[in-house]
Structures are given as C-alpha cells and as structure tokens.
Protein backbone atom coordinates (compact mmCIF):
# COMPACT_ATOMS: atom_id res chain seq x y z
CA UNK A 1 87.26 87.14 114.37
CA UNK A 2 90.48 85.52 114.87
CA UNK A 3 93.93 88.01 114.07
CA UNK A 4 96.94 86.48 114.16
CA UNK A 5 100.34 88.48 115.04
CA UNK A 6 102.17 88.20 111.52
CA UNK A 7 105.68 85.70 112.31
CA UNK A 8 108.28 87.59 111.03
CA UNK A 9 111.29 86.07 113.31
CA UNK A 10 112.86 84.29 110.45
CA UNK A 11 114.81 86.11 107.63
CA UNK A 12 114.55 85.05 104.09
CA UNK A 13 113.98 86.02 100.34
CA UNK A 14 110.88 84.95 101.33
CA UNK A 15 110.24 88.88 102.90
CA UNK A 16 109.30 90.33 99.93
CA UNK A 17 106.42 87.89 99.67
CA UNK A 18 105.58 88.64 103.30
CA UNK A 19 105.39 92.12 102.84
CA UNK A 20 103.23 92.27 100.55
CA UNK A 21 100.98 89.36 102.20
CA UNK A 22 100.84 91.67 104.94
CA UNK A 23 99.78 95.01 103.26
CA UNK A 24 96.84 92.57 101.90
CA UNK A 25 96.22 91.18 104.76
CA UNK A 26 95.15 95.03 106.25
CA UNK A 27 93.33 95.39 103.21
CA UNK A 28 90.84 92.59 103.51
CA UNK A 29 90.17 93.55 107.25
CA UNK A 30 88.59 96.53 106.33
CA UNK A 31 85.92 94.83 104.66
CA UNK A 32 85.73 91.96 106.89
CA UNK A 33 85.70 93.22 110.05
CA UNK A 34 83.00 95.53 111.01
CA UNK A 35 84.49 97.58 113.76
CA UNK A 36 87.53 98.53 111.41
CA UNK A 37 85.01 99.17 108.53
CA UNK A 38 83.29 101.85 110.47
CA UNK A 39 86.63 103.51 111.81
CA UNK A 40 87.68 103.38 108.02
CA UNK A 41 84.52 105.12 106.73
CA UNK A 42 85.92 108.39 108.60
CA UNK A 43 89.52 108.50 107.14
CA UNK A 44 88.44 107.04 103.66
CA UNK A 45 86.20 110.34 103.97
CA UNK A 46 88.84 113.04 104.80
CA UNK A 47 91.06 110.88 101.81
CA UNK A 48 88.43 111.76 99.38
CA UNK A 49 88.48 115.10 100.24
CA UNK A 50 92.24 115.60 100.58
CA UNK A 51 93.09 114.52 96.96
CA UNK A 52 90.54 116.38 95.29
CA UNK A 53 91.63 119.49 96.90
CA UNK A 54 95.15 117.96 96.56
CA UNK A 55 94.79 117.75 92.96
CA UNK A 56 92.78 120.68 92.29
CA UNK A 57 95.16 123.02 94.09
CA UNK A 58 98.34 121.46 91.85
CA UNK A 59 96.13 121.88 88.43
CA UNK A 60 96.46 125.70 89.49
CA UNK A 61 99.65 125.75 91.66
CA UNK A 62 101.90 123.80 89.45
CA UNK A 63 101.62 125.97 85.79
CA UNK A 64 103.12 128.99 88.21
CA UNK A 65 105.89 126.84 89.64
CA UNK A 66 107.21 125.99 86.30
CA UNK A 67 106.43 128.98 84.61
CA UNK A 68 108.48 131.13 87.54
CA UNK A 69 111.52 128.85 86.94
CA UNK A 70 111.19 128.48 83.54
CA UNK A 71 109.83 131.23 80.98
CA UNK A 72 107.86 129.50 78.67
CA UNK A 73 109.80 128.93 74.94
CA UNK A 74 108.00 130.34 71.97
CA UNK A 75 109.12 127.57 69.64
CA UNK A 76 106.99 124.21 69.08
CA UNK A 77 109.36 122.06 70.52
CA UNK A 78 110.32 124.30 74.06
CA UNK A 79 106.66 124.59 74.51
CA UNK A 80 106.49 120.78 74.12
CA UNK A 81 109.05 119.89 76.68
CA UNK A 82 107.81 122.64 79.18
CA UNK A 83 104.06 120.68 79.18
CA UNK A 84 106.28 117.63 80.11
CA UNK A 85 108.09 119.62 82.62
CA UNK A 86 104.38 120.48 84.27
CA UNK A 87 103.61 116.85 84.04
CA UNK A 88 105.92 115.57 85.87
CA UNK A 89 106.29 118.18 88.05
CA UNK A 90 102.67 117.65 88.99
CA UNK A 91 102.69 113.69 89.25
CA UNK A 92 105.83 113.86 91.41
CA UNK A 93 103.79 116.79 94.06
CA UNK A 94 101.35 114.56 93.57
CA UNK A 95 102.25 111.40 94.65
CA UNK A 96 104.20 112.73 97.72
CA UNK A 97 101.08 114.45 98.49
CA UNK A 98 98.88 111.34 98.19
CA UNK A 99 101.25 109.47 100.45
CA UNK A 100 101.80 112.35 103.81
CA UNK A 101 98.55 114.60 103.49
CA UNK A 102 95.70 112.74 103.85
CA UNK A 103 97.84 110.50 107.01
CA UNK A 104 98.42 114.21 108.76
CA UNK A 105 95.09 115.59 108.43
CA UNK A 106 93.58 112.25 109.19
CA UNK A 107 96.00 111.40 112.17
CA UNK A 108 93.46 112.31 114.92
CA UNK A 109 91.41 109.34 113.03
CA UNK A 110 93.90 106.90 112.60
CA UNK A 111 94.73 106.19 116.53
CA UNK A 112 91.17 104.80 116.98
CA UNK A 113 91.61 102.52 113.93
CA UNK A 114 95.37 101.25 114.99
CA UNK A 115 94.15 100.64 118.39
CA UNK A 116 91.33 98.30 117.41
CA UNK A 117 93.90 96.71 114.72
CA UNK A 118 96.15 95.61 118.14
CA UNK A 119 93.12 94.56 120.31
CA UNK A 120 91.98 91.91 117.92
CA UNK A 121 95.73 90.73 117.59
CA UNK A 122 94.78 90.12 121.53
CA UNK A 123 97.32 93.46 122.54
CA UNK A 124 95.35 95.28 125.30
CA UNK A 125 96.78 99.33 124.43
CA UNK A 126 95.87 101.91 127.39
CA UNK A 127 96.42 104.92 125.49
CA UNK A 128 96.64 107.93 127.51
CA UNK A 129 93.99 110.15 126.37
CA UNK A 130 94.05 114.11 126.72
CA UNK A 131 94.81 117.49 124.30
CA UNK A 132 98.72 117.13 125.10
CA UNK A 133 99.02 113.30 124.07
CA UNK A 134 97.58 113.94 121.06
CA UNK A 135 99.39 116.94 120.07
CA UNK A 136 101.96 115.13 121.14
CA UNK A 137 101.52 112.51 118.71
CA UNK A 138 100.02 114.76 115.84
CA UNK A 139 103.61 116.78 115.79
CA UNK A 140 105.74 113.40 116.27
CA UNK A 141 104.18 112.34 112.94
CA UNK A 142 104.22 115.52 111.15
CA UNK A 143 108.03 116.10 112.06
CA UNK A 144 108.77 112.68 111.13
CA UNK A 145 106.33 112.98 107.62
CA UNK A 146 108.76 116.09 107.02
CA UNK A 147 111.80 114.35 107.36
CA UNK A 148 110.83 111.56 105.40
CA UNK A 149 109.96 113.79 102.55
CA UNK A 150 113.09 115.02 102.39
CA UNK A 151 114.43 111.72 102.41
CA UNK A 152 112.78 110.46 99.43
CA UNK A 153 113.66 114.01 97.30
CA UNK A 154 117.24 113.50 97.98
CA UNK A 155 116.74 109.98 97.32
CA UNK A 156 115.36 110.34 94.13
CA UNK A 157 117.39 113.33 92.87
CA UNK A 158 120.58 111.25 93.70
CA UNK A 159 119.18 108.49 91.88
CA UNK A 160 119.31 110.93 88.51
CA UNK A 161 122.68 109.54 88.29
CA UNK A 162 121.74 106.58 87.45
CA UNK A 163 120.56 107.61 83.91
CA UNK A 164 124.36 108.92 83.49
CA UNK A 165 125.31 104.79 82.69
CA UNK A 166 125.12 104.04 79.10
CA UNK A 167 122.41 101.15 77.97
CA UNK A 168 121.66 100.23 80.99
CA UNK A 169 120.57 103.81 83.13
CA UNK A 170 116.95 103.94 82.52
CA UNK A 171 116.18 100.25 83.17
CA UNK A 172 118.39 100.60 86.64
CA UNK A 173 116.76 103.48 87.31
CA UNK A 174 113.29 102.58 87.09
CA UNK A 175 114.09 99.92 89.59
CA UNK A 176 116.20 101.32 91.52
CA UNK A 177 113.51 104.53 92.00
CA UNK A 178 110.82 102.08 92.58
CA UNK A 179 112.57 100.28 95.20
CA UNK A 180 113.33 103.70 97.08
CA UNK A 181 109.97 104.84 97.13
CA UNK A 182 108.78 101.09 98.32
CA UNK A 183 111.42 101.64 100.92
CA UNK A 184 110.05 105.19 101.45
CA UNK A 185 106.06 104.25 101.80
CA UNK A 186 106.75 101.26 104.19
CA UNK A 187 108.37 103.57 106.82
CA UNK A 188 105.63 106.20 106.35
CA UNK A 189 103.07 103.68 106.99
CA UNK A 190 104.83 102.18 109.83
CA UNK A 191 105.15 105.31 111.51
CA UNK A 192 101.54 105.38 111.97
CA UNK A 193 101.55 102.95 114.84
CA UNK A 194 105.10 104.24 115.70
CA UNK A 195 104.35 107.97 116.84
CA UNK A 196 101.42 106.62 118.08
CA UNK A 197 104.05 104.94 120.82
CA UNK A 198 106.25 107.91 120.09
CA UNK A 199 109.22 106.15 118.93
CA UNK A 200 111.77 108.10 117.44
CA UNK A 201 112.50 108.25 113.91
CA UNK A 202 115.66 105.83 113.91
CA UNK A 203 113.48 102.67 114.98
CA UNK A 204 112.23 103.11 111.46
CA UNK A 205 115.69 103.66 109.68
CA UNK A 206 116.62 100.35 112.03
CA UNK A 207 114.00 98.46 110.59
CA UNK A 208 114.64 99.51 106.79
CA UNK A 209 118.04 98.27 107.35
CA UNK A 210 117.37 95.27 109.16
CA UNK A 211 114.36 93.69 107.16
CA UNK A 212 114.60 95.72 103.60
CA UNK A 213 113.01 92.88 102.00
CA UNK A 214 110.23 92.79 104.08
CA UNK A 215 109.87 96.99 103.62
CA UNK A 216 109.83 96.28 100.13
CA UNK A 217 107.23 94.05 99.59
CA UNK A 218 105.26 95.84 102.01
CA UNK A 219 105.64 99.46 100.42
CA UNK A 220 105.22 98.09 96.66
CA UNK A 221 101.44 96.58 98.07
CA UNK A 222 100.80 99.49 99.37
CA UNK A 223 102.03 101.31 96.15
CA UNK A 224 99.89 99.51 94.01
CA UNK A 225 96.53 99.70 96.67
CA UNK A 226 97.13 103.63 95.56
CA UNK A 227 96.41 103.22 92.45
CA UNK A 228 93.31 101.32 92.46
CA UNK A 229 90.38 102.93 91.13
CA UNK A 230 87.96 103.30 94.09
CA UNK A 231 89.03 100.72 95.79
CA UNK A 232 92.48 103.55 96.73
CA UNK A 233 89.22 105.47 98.99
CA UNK A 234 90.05 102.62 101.60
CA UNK A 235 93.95 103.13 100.75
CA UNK A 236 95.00 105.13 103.68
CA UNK A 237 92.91 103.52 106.76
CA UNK A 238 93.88 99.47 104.86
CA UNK A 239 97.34 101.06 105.32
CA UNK A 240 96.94 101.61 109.10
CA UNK A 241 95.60 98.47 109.55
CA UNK A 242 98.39 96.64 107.58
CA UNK A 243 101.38 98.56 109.20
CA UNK A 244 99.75 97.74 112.48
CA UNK A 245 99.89 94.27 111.46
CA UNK A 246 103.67 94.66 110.30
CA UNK A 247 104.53 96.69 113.64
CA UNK A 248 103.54 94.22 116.02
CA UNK A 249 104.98 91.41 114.05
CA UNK A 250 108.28 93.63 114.45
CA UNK A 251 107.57 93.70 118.41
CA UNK A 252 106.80 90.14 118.57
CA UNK A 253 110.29 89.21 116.54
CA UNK A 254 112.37 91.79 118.78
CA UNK A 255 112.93 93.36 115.59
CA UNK A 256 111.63 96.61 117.98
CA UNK A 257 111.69 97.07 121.53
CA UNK A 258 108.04 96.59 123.16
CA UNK A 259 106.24 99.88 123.63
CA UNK A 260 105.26 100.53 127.20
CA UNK A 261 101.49 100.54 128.60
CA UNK A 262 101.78 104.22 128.49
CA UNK A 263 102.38 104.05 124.43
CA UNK A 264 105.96 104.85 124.94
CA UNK A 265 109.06 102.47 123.98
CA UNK A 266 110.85 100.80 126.01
C-alpha cells in the first residue's frame, strides 16, 4: 500500500483543514493496513486498561481531593456546588489523564508502530536497539509529557481571565480553551515520533509557533477521535500513526531538521 509523505511546504488558512486531514488520515491506516492493525491491537489493549483504572481510581481519588480543600457545606445549595466542584475536578484529571497515561505506559509499544508508519512513507529508520536507548527514550517522553502538563494547567488557569470580560468572556473562553488544548494535544502527539529521535522539547514549541494552524486542526481531530465511543480504543496507536504522518511532513518541508540514522537530530 502506497503512503504518501503529507506536503506541508506551503502555508495557508488552508492548515487547519490539513491538520485535521492528517489526524484522519492515521486513523484509517489502522484499519487498512494490516501490519499497523496488529501493532495497534497491543496499545489499543494497554488503552483499555489504562482508562478504566484511570477512571476508577478518580471515582475514589477525586471525592478526597475536594473534600480536603473544601469541607463539605451543610446547606442545599453548598452541597450543590461542591458535586460540581467534583465534576469538574474529575473531567479535567480526566482528560489530562486520557491524553499522557496511556502514551507513557504504552511508549515501549508505540516505537514499533511509528517505525512501520515511516517505512511505508518509503523512510528506512535504523533504530538503535538496546535497554539504554529505550530508557533513553521512555524518560525523554515522560520529562517532556511532564512539562507539557504543566503547560496546559497554566494555560488554562490563565485563560480564567477570560471570563473576567463582560458579555463576551464565556464565548471567548470556550474558544480560546479549546484552541489551547488543540495546541496542547498536537505537540503531545508529535512528541511521539520526536523522543523517539530524541529531539528536545523546543522543536515542538518551534513548530506550534511556526504552523499553529496546522497544530490546530491536527489536535481538534485528535480531540474529537477521543471521544468516540469504541472507536477512541484505536485513539492512542491512530494518533501515532497520524503524528508520524505530520512529523515527517515537517522533515520533508524543513519545518524540522532531519533526524540522523542513529534516531538523533541533526
């Protein structure tokens, strides 16, 4: 099967659209292609199993966190507003827990799957194999997952702000907090392939800035893929394959410099 390298040396409003084309594109591999369908079985697995623990350790967890910074009111109304306190407090853990723990846990898994993504884009990858590489690689990713988390808090809590503006705050807001976290989600998905070639976490702010269309459109696909009933199983390894596609559409338009044989940039 034919894989093309996405062209993404031209500029234009146009990005948002190929974004998102591309984050489909990954999508539809996995169930074409029968190499990456196999490879995808194994992280679609550890998924599974990552968000039900995920959410059945926040059902418990979260009730504590709110209740030790908040003692619960005795009137109707205080009681009301804590339960929407828990709710959100749980959606927002759980959203940012969706999106970093099932990549970590599953990040010995996703190097097979990225490789094969590049090899039918016709990109021979000699990864160097041994325990050090991929600790190597497994503590890039988790140091840059960390980061990025705090990104998107601050982020977000700055964005607060927002609501300050009379009439228009909460309409602002809800786009301007979606837009962040489709910022946020493309460079956690591109980092995949990324510490994979150990780049360092300022290729991805340099892309964000450079091409924030094209992050866009790429982060809201994958946004939505998320919340797909069954279909979001296939979420995280369709996301490999898709910022694989995006990552060496970014090589190919000297958007980044060209990793070397040995996985490193150059």
């Amino acid at each position: 099967m034919a894989v093309t390298v996405p062209d993404l040396t031209r500029s234009s409003a146009l990005d948002l659209f190929r974004g998102f084309g591309i984050a489909l594109r990954g999508l539809g591999l996995v169930f074409s292609t029968p190499a990456l369908s196999r490879l995808a079985l194994g992280v679609a697995f550890v998924t599974v199993v990552t968000l039900v623990g995920l959410v059945a350790g926040l059902w418990f967890a979260v009730p504590a966190l709110v209740g030790w910074a908040w003692t619960p009111p005795d009137t109707w109304w205080g009681a009301s507003l804590f339960t929407v306190a828990e709710i959100l407090v749980f959606l927002l853990f759980l959203v940012a827990g969706a999106n970093t723990l099932p990549m970590m846990l599953a990040a010995p898994l996703m190097d097979p799957i990225s490789i094969a993504t590049e090899r039918l884009l016709g990109v021979e990858v000699r990864s160097e194999e041994g325990v050090k590489r991929m600790v190597t690689e497994v503590v890039h990713a988790v140091a840059n997952g960390l980061v990025r988390l705090v990104v998107l808090a601050l982020g977000q809590l700055l964005l607060l702000l927002v609501l300050l503006i009379p009439g228009l705050g909460g309409p602002l807001w809800s786009v301007l907090s979606w837009t962040w976290t489709a910022l946020w989600l493309s460079a956690a998905h591109l980092d995949v392939p990324m510490a994979r070639h150990l780049y360092p976490f300022d290729q991805e702010l340099s892309v964000l800035r450079r091409r924030p269309l094209l992050c866009v459109g790429f982060g809201a696909a994958v946004a939505l893929m998320l919340w797909v009933p069954v279909l979001n199983c296939f979420f995280v390894p369709a996301a490999v394959i898709s910022s694989t596609l995006l990552f060496r559409g970014l090589v190919a338009a000297g958007l980044l410099p060209a990793p070397k044989e040995s996985g490193a940039p150059g």
